[in-house]
N, C-alpha and C. Protein backbone atom coordinates (compact mmCIF):
# COMPACT_ATOMS: atom_id res chain seq x y z
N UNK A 1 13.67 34.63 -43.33
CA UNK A 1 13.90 33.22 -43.06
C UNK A 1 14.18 33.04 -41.57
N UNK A 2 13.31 32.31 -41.04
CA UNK A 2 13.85 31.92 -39.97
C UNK A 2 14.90 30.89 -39.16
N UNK A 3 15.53 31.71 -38.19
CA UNK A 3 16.94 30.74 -38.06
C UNK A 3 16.69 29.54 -37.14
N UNK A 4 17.05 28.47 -37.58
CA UNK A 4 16.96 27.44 -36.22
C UNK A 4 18.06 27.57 -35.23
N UNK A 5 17.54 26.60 -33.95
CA UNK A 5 18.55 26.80 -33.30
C UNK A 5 19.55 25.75 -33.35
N UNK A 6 20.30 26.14 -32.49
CA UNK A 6 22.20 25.43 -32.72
C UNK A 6 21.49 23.74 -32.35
N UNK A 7 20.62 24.01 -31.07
CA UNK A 7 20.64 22.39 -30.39
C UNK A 7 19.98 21.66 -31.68
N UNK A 8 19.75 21.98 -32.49
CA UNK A 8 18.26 21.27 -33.56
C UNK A 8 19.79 20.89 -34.86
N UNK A 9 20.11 21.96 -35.31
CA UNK A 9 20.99 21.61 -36.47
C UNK A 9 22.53 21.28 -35.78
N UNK A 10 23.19 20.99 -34.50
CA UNK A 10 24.53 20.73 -34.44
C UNK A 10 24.09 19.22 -34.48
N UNK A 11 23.17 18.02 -34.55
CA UNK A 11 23.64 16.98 -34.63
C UNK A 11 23.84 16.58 -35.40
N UNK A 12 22.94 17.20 -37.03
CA UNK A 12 23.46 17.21 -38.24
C UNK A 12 24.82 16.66 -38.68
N UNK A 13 25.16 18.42 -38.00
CA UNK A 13 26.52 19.01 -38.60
C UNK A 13 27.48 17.76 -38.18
N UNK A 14 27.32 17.09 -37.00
CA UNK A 14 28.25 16.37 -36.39
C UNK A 14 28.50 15.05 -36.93
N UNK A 15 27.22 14.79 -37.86
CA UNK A 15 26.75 13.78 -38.49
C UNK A 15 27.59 13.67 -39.32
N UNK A 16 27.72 14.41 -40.16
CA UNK A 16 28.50 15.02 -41.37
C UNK A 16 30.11 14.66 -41.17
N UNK A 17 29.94 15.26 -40.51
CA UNK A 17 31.84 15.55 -39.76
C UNK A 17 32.31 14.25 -39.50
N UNK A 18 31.56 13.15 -38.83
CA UNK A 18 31.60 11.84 -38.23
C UNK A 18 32.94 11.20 -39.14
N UNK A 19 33.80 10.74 -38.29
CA UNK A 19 34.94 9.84 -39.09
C UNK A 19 34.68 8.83 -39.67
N UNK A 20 35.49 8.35 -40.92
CA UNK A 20 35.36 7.51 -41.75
C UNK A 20 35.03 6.01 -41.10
N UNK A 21 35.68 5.70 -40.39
CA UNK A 21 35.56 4.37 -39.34
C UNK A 21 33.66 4.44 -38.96
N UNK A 22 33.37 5.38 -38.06
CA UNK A 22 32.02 5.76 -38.02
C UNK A 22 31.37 5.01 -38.99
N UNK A 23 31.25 5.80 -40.34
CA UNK A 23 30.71 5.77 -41.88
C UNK A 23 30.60 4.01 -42.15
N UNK A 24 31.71 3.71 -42.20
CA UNK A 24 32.11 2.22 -42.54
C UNK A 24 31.51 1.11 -41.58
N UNK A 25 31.40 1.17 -40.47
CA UNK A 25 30.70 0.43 -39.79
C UNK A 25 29.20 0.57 -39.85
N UNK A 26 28.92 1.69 -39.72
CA UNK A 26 27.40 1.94 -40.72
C UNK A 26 26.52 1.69 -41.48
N UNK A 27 27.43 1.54 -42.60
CA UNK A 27 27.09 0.96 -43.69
C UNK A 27 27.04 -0.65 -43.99
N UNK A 28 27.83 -1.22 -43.36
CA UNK A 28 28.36 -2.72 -43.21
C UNK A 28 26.87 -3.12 -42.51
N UNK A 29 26.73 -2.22 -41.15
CA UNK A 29 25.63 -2.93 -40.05
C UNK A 29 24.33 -2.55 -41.57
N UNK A 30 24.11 -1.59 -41.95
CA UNK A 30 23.19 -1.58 -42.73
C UNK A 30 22.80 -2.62 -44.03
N UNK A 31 23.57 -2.79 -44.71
CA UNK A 31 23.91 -3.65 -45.64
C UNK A 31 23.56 -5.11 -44.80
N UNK A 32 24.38 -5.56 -44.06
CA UNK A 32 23.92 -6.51 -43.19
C UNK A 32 22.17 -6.54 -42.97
N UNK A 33 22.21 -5.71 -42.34
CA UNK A 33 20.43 -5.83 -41.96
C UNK A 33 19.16 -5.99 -42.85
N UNK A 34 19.60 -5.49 -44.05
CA UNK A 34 19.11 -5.56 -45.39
C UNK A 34 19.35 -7.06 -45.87
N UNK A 35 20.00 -7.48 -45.69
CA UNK A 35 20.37 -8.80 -46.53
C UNK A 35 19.49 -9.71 -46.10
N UNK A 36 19.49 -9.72 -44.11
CA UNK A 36 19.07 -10.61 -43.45
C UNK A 36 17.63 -10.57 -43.61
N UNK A 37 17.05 -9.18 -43.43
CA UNK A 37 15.32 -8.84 -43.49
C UNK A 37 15.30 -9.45 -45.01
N UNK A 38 15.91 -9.58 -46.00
CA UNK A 38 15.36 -9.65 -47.24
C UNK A 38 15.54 -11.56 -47.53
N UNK A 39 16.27 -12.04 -46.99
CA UNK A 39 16.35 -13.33 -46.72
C UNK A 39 15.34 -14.26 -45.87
N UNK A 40 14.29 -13.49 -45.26
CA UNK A 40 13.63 -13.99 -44.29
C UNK A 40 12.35 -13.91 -45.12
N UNK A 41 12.29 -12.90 -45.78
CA UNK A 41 11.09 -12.66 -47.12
C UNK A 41 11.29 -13.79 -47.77
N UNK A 42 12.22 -13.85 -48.28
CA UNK A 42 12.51 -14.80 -49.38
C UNK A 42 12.10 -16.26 -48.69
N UNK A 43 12.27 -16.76 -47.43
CA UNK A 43 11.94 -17.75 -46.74
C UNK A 43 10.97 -17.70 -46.37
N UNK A 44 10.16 -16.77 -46.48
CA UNK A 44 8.55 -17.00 -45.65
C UNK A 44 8.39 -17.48 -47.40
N UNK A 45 8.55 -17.03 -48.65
CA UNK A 45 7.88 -17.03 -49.77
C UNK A 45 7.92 -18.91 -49.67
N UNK A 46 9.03 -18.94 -49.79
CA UNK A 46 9.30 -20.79 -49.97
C UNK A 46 8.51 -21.66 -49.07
N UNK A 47 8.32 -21.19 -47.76
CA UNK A 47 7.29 -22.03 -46.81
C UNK A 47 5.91 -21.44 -47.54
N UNK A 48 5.53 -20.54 -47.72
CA UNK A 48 4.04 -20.58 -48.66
C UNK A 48 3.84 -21.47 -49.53
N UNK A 49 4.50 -21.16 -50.71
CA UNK A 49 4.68 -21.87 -52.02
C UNK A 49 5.07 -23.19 -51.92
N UNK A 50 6.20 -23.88 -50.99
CA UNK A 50 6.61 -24.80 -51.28
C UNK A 50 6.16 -26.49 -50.07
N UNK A 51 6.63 -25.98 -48.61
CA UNK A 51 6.48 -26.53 -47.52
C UNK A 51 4.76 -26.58 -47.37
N UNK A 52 4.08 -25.28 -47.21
CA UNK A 52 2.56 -25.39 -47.05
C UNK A 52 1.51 -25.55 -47.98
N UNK A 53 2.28 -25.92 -49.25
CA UNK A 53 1.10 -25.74 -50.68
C UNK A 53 0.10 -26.64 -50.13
N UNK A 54 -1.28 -26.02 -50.75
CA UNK A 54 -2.08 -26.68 -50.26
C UNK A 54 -3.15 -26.84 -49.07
N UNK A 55 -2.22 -26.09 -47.69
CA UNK A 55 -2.95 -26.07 -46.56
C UNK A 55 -3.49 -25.04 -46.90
N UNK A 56 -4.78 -24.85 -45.76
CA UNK A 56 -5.68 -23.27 -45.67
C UNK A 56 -4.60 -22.37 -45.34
N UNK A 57 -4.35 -21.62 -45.39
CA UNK A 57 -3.87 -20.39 -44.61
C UNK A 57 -2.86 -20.35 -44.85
N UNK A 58 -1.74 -20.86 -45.39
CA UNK A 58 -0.65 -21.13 -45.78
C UNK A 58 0.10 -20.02 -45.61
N UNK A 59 0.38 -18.35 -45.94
CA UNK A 59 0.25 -18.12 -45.28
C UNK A 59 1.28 -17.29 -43.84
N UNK A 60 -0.15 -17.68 -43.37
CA UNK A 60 0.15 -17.45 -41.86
C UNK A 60 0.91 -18.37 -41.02
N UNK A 61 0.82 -20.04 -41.68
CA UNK A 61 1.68 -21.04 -41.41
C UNK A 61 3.34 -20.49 -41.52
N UNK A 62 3.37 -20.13 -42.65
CA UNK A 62 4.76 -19.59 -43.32
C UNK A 62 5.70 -18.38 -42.04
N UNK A 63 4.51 -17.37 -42.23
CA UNK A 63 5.02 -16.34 -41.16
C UNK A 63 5.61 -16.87 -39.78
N UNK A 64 4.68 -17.98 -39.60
CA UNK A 64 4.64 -18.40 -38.00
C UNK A 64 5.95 -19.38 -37.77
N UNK A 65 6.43 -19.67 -38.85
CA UNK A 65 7.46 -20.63 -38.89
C UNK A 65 8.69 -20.10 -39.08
N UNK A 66 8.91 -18.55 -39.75
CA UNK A 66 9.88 -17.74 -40.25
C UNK A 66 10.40 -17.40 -38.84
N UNK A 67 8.84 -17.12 -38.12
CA UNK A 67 9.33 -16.23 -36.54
C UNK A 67 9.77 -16.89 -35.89
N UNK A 68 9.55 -18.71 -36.05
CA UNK A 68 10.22 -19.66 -35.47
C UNK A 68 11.16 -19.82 -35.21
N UNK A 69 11.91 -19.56 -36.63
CA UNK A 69 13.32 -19.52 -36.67
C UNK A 69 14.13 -18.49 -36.83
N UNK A 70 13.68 -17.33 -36.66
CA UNK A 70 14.24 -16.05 -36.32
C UNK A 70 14.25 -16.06 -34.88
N UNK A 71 13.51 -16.12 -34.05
CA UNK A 71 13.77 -16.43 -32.85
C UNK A 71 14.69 -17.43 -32.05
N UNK A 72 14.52 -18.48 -32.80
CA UNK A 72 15.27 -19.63 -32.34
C UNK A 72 16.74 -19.55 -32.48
N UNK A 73 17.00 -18.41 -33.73
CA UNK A 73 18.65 -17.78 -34.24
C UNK A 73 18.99 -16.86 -33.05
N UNK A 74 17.88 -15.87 -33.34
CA UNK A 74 18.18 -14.68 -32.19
C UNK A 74 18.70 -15.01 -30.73
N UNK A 75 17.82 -15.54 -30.23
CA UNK A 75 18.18 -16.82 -28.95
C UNK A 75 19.63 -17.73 -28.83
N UNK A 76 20.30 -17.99 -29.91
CA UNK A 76 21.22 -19.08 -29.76
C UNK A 76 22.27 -18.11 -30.26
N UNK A 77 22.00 -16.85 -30.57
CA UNK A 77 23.35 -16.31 -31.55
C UNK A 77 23.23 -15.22 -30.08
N UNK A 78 22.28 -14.79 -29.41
CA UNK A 78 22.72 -13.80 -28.57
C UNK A 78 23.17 -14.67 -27.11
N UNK A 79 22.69 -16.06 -26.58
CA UNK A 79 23.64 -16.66 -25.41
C UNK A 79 25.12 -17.21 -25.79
N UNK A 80 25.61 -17.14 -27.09
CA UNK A 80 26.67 -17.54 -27.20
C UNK A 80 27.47 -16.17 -27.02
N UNK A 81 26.47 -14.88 -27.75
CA UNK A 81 27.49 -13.91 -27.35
C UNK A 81 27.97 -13.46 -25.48
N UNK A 82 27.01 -13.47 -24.74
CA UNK A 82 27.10 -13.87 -23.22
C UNK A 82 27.82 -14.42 -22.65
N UNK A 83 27.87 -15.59 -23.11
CA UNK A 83 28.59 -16.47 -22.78
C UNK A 83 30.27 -16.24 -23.46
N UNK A 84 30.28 -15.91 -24.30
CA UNK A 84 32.13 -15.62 -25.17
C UNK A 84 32.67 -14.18 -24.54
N UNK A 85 31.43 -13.59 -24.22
CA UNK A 85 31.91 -12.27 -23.83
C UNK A 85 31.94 -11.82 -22.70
């Protein structure tokens, strides 16, 4: 068997070891990020189905409007942090 070296498996190990605080914030940012990506699905579905029924392309309308307002959040939620901080 061949051995790896220390630089390849110590970030692992360190991984592992990582304090609980670490772990917990982790998981929170993860959970978080999941919610939000899966909420934005769920909102492109409703601009298809509901806002664009009917048009051609509907769609791509949907997508283009999701990014609208993901951007338009991203934008107003990151100058307030700038600005507070």
């Amino acid at each position: 068997m061949v051995e790896c070296p220390a630089e390849i498996t110590q970030p692992f190990i360190d991984l592992v070891r990582a304090p609980r605080a670490l772990w917990g914030v982790n998981l929170a940012y993860t959970i978080e990020g999941l919610s939000y990506f899966g909420i934005l699905t769920y909102l492109a579905i409703h601009f298809s189905d509901f806002i664009f029924k009917g048009v051609e392309h509907a769609d791509i309308w949907s997508h283009e409007m999701v990014m609208v307002s993901d951007c338009r959040h991203s934008y107003f939620d990151g100058s307030a942090r700038i600005r507070s901080g």
